[in-house]
Protein backbone atom coordinates (compact mmCIF):
# COMPACT_ATOMS: atom_id res chain seq x y z
CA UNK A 1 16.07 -16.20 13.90
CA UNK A 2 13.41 -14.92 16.33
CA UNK A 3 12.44 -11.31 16.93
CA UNK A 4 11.51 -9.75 20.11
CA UNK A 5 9.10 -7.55 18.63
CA UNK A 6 6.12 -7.55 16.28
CA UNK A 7 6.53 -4.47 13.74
CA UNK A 8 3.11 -3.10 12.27
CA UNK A 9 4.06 -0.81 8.98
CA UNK A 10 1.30 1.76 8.38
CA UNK A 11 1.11 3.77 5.42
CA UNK A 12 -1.26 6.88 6.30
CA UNK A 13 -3.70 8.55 3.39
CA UNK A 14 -3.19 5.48 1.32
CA UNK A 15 -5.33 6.19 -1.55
CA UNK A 16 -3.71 9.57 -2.26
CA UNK A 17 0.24 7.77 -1.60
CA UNK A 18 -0.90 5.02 -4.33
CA UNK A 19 -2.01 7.46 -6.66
CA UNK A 20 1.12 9.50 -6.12
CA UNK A 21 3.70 6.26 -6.58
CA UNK A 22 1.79 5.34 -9.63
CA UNK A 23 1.58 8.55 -11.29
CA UNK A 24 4.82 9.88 -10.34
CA UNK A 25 3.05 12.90 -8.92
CA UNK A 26 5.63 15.31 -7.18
CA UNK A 27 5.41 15.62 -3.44
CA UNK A 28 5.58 19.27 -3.05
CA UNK A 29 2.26 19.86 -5.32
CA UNK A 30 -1.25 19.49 -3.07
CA UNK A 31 -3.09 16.29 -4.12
CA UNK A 32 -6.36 14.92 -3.04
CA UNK A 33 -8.68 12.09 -3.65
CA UNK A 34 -12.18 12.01 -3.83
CA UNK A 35 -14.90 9.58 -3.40
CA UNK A 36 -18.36 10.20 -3.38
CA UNK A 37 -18.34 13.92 -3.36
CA UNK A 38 -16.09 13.74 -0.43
CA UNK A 39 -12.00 14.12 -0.20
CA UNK A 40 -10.83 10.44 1.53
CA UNK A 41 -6.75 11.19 1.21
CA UNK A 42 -4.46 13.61 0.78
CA UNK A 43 -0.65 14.49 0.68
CA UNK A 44 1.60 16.35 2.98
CA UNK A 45 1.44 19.30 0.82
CA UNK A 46 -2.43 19.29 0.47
CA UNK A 47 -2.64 19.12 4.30
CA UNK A 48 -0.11 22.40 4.34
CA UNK A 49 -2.53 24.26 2.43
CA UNK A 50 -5.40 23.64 5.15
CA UNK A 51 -7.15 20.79 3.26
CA UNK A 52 -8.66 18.02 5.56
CA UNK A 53 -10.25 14.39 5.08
CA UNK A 54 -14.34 14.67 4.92
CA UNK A 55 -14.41 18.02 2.91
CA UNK A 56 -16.33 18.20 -0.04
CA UNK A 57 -14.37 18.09 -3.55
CA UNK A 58 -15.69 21.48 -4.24
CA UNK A 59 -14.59 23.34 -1.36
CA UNK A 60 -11.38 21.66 -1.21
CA UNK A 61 -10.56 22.76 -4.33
CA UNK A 62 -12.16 26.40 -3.96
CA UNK A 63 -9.77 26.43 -1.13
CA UNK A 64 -6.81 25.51 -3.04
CA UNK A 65 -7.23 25.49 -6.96
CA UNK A 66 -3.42 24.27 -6.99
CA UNK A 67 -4.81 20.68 -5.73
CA UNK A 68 -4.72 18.35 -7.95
CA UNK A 69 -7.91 15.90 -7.48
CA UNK A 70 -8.03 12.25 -8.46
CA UNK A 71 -11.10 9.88 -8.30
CA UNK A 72 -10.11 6.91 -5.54
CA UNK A 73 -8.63 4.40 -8.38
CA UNK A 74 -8.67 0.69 -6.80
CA UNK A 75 -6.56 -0.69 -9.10
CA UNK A 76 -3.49 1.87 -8.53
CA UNK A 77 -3.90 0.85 -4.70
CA UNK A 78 -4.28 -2.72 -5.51
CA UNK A 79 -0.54 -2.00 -7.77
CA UNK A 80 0.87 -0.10 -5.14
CA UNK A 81 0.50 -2.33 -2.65
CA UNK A 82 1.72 -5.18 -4.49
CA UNK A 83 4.92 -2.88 -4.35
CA UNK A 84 5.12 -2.94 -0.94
CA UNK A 85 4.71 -6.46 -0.32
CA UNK A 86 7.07 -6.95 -2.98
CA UNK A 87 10.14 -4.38 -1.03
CA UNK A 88 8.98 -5.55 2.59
CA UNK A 89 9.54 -9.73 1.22
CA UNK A 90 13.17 -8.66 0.09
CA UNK A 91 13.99 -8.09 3.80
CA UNK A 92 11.56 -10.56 6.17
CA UNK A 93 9.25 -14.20 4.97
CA UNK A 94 7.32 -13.23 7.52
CA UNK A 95 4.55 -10.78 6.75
CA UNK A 96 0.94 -10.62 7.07
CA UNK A 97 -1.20 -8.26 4.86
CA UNK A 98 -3.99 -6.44 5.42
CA UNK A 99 -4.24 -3.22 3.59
CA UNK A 100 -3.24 -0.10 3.81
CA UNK A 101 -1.08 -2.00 7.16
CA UNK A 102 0.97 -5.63 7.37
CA UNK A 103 2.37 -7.03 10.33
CA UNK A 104 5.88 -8.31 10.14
CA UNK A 105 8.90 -9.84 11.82
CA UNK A 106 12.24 -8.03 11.62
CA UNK A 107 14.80 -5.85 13.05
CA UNK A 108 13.90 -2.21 13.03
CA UNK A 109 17.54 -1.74 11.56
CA UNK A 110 16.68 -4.11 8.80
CA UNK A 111 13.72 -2.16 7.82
CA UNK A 112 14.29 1.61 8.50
CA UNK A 113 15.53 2.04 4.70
CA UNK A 114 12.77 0.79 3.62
CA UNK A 115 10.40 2.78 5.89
CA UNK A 116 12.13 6.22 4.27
CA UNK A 117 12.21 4.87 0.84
CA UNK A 118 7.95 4.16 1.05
CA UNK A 119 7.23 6.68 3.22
CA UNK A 120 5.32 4.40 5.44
CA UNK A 121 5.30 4.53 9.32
CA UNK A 122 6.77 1.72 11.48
CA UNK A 123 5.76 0.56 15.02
CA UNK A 124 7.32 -1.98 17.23
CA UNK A 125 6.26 -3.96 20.00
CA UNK A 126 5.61 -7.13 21.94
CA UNK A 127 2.02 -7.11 21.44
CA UNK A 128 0.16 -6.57 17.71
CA UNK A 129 -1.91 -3.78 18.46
CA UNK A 130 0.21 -2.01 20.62
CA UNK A 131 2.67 -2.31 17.05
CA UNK A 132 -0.19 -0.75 15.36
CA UNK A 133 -0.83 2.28 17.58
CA UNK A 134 3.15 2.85 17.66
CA UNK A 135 2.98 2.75 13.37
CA UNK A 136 0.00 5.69 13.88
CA UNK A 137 2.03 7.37 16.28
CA UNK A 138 4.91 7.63 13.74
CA UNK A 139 5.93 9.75 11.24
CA UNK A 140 6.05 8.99 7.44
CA UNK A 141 9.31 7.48 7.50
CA UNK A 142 10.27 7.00 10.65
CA UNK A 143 10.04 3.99 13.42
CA UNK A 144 8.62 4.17 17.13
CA UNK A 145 9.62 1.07 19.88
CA UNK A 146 7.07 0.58 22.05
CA UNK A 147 8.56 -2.11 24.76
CA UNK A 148 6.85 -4.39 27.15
CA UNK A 149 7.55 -2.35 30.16
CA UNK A 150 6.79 1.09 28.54
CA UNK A 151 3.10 0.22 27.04
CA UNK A 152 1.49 1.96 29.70
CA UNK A 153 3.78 5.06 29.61
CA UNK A 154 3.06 5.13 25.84
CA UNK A 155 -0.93 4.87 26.17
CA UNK A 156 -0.32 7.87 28.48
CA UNK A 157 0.93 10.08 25.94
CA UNK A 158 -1.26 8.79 22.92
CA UNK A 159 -3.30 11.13 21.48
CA UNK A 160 -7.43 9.81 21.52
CA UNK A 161 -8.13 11.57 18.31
CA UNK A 162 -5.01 9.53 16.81
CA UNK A 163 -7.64 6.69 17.07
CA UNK A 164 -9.04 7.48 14.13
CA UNK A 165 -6.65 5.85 12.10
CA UNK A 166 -7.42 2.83 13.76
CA UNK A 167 -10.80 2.30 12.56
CA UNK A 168 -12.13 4.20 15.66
CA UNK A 169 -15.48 6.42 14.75
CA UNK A 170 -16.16 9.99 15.46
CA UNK A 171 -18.63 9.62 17.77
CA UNK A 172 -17.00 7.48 19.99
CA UNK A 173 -13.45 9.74 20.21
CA UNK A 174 -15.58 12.95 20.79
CA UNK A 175 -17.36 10.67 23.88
CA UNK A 176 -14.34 9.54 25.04
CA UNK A 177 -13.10 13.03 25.17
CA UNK A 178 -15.78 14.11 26.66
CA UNK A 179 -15.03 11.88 29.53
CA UNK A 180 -11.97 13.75 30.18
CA UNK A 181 -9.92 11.16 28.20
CA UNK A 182 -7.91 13.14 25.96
CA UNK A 183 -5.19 10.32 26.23
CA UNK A 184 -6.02 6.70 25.68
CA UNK A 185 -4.03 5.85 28.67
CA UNK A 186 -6.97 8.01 30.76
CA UNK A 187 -9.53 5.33 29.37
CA UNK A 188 -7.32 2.45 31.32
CA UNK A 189 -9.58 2.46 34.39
CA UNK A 190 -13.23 1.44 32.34
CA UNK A 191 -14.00 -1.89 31.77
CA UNK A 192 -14.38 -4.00 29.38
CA UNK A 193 -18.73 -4.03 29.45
CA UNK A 194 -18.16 0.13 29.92
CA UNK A 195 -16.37 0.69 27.11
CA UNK A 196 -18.94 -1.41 25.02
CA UNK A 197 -21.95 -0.68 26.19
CA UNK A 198 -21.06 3.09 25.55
CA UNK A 199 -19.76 2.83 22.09
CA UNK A 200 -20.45 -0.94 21.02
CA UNK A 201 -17.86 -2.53 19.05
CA UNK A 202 -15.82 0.26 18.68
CA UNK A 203 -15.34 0.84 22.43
CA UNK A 204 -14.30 -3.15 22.50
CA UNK A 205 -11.58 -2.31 20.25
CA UNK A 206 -10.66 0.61 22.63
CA UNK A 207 -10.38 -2.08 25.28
CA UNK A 208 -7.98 -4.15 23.44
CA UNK A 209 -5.89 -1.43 22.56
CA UNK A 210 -5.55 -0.92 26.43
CA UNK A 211 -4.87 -4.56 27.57
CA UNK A 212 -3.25 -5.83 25.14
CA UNK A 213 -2.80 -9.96 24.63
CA UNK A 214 -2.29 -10.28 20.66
CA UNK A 215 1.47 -11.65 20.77
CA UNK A 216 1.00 -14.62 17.83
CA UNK A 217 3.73 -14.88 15.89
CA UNK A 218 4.02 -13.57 12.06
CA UNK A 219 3.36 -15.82 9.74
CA UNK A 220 5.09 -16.88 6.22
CA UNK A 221 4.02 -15.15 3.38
CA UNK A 222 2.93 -16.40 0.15
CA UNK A 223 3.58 -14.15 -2.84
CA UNK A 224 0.68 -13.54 -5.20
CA UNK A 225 1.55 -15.33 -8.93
CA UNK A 226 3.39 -13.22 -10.61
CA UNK A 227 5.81 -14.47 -14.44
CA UNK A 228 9.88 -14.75 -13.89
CA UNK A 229 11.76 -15.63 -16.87
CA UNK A 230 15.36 -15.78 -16.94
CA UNK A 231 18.83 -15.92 -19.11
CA UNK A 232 22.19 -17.22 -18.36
CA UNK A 233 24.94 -15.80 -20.40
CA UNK A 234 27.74 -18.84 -21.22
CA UNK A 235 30.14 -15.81 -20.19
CA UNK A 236 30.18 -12.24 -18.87
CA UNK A 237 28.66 -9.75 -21.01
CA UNK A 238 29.96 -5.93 -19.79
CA UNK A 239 28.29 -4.26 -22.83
CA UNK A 240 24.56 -3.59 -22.05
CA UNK A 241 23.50 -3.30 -26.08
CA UNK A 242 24.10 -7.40 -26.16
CA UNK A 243 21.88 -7.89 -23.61
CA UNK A 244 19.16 -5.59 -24.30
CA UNK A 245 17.61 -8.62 -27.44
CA UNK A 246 17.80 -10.92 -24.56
CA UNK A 247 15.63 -8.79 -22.40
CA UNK A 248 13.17 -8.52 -25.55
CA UNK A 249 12.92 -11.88 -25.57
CA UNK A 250 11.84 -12.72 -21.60
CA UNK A 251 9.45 -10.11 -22.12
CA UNK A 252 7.75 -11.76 -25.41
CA UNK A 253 8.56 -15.11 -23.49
CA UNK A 254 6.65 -14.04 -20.44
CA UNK A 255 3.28 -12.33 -22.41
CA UNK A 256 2.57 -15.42 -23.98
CA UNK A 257 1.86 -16.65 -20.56
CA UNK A 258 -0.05 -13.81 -19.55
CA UNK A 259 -3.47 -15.00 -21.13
CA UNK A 260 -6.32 -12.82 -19.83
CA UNK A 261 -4.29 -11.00 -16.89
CA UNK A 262 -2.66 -7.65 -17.76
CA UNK A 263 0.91 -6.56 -15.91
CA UNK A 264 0.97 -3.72 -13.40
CA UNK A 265 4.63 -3.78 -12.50
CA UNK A 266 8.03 -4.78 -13.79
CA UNK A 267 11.11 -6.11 -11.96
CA UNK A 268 14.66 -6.70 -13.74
CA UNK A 269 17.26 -8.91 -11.88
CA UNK A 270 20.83 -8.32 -12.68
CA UNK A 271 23.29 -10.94 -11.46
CA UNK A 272 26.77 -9.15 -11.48
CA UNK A 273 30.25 -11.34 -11.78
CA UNK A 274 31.68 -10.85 -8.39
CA UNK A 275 28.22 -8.68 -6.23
CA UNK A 276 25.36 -9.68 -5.04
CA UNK A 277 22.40 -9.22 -7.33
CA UNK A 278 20.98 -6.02 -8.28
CA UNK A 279 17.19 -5.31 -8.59
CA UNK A 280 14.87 -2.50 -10.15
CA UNK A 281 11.06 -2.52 -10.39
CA UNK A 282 8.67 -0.06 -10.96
CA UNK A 283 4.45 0.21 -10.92
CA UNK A 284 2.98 0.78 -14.54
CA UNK A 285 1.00 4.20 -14.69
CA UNK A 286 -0.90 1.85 -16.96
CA UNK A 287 -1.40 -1.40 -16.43
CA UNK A 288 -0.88 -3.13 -20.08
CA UNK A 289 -0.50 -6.99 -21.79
CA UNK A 290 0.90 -5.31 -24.85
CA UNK A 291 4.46 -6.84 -25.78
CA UNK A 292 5.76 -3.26 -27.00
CA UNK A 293 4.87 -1.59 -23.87
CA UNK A 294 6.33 -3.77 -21.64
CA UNK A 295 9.68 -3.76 -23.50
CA UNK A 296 9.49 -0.40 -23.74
CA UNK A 297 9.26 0.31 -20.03
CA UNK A 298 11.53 -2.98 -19.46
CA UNK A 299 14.27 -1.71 -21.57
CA UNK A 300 14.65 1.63 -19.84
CA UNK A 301 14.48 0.08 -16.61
CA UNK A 302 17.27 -2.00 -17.46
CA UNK A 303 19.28 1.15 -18.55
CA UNK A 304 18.86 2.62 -15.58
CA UNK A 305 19.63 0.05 -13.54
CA UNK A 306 22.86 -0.64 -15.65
CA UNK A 307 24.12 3.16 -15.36
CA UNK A 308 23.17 2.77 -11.73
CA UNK A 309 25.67 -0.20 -10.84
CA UNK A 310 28.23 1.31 -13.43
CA UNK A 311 28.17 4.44 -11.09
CA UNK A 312 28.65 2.35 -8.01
CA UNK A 313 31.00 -0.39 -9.33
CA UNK A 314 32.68 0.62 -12.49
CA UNK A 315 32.94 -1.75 -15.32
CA UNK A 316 30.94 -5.09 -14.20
CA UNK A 317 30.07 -8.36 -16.16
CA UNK A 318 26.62 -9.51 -15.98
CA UNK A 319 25.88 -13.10 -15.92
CA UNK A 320 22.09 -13.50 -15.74
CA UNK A 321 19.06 -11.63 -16.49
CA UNK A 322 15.50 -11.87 -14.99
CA UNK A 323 11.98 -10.32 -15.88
CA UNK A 324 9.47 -10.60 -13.22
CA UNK A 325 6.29 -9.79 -14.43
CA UNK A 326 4.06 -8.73 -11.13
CA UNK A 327 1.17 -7.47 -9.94
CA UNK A 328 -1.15 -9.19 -12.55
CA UNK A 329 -4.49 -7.70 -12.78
CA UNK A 330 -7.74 -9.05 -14.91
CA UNK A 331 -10.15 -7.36 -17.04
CA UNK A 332 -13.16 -7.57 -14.44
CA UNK A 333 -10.56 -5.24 -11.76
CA UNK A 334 -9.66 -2.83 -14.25
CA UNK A 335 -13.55 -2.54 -15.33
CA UNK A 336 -14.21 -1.65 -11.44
CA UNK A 337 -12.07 0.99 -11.87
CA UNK A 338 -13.00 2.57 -14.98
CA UNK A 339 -16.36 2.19 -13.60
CA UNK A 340 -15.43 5.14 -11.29
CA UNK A 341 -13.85 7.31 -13.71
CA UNK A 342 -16.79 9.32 -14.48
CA UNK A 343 -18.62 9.33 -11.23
CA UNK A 344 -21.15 11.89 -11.99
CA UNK A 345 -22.29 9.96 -15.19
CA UNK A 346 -22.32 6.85 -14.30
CA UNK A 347 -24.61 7.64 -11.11
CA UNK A 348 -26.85 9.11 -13.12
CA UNK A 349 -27.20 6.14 -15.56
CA UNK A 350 -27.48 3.62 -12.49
CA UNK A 351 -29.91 5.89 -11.14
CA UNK A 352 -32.28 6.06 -14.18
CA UNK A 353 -32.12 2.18 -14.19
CA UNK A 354 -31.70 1.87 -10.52
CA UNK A 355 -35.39 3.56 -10.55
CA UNK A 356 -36.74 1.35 -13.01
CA UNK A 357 -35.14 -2.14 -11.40
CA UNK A 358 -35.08 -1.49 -7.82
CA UNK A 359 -32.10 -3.58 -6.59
CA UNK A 360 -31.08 -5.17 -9.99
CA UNK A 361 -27.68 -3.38 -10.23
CA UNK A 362 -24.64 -4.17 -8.23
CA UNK A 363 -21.33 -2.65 -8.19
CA UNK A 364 -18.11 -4.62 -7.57
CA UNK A 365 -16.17 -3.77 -4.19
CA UNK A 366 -12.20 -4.72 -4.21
CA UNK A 367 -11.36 -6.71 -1.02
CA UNK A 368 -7.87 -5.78 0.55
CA UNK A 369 -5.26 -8.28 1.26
CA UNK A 370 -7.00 -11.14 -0.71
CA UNK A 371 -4.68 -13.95 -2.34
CA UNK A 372 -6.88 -15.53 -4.66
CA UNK A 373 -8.27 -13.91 -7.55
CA UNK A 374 -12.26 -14.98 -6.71
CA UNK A 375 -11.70 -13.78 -3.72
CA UNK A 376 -10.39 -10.43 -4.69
CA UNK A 377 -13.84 -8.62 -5.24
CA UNK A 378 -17.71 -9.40 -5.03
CA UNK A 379 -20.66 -7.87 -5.65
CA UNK A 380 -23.15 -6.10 -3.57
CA UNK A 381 -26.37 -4.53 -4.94
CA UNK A 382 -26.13 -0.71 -5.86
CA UNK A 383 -28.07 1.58 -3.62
């Protein structure tokens, strides 16, 4: 099935949304994250309370002692966004990642529950980057269609500050401004060597934003490894106390293959006599390898589920069971982010060394969006 459009899902303040999903942090208390001295996301209710991107952690929370802070955790947005994948491949193949954003192909009807149930912000159109601009443009939750005919009518009533969340610098959205373009749409008539000679790389991605010629297709997705083990009942079981040993079992089944990775989210698969099948998962607060924890957390999933189609259906027979195991981390990824736990100490150590052996240390950065595990961080030397 082809799709006219290209749809770009955006989820905005990313750091502070992962932190929020994984610690089930409710959305009507202020949170922020911080990173290097400096707040890098925030929620909705944070933003209420006059709290902006780029203020220092002190005065953000001086301003509103209600705020909850967090230090930017890699490995919650690394879980998180395993999640998303994860929901986004149940409706579309077709996806391309690159975090906090992915590029898809599907209706906007097939994908507008979705877009409420994340909280992320949708864009359509013919052309990638026009997609991408429509995603900023929208609200959390909520889709914009830009189409072929109305891309210029759209540019006309973007916002040039909204470029920010593109990628697009300070310096370059106050000189646009300055130039009277307080709508992209106003930047139409500069060229291609204007636009870069003025603000460099920056201003090229201006230009592409304006004339538009990205329209490659989506292509498949591969899901990262994750562990599925599964049960077939000989015949319908309707009690959910008879199934709950056989649930034990996947789960001791699947963290003997687990070797050095540790689990950051569980999925249960219910295949009920007479419906389609029924899934739960959840991100771990914690990501763990121990066998008690995961049954733990797999067994109350389960119940929940179970109630949940009871509710729905009434009495229903299940006839198979599956544990997915996903979002594996390693040892080396949760290190990075311990390694930022205690920001103020640990600067201070790598200082004192940092002094002594001028370029010796390096820290780890994560890379978005990466597949393979080598390729999932590297090193670069500490300054």
């Amino acid at each position: 099935m082809t799709h006219p459009f290209i749809g770009c899902l955006t989820i905005k303040h990313f750091p502070a949304w992962a932190i929020s999903l994984i610690r089930r942090h409710d959305a009507i208390r202020p949170l922020i994250v911080q990173e290097d001295d400096h707040i890098v996301a925030l929620n909705w209710a944070a933003a209420e309370n006059g709290l902006e991107v780029g203020m220092t952690a002190s005065r953000a929370t001086s301003l509103c002692p209600d705020a909850t802070l967090y230090l930017r955790d890699p490995v919650a947005e690394f879980s998180a966004w395993e999640y998303v994948l994860e929901r986004m491949n149940r409706i579309t193949p077709f996806i391309e990642s690159d975090q906090p954003r992915l590029w898809f192909a599907a209706d906007a009807e097939e994908v507008r529950m979705s877009a409420r149930y994340l909280g992320a912000s949708i864009g359509f159109s013919t052309h990638r980057s026009t997609a991408w601009l429509a995603s900023i443009q929208a609200g959390a939750g909520q889709t914009v269609t830009v189409e072929g005919d109305k891309q210029e009518a759209f540019q006309d009533a973007f916002p040039t500050p909204y470029l920010a969340e593109a990628g697009i610098g300070f310096d370059s959205i106050e000189g646009l401004e300055l130039l009277g373009c307080t709508m992209i749409g106003m930047a139409r008539g500069l060229t291609k060597r204007h636009l870069k000679l003025a603000y460099g790389r920056e201003g090229e991605q201006v230009h592409d934003f304006l004339h538009p010629e990205d329209i490659s297709p989506v292509g498949l997705f591969r899901p990262s490894p994750s562990i599925q083990k599964h049960f077939t009942l000989y015949s319908p079981c309707y009690d959910l106390p008879y199934v709950i040993p056989i649930l034990n079992r996947l789960a001791q089944k699947g963290v003997e293959e687990l070797k050095s990775h540790v689990v950051g989210q569980v999925r249960i698969v219910l295949h009920i006599e007479g419906y389609p099948p029924q899934q739960i998962s959840r991100v771990l607060t914690h990501p763990t390898a121990r066998l008690d924890a995961i049954i733990r957390f797999s067994e109350r999933l389960l119940e929940g589920l179970f109630t949940r189609v009871k509710q729905s259906k009434g009495r229903v027979g299940i006839e198979k069971v599956e544990l997915v195991l996903a979002g594996l981390l390693t040892g080396d990824m949760l290190q990075m982010s311990l390694f930022t736990e205690r920001t103020r100490q640990v600067k201070s150590a790598v200082g004192r060394v940092h002094r002594r052996f001028p370029k010796a240390m390096k820290r780890g950065v994560l890379r978005a969006g990466a597949h393979f595990h080598e390729d999932r961080y590297s090193y670069v030397v500490w300054d």
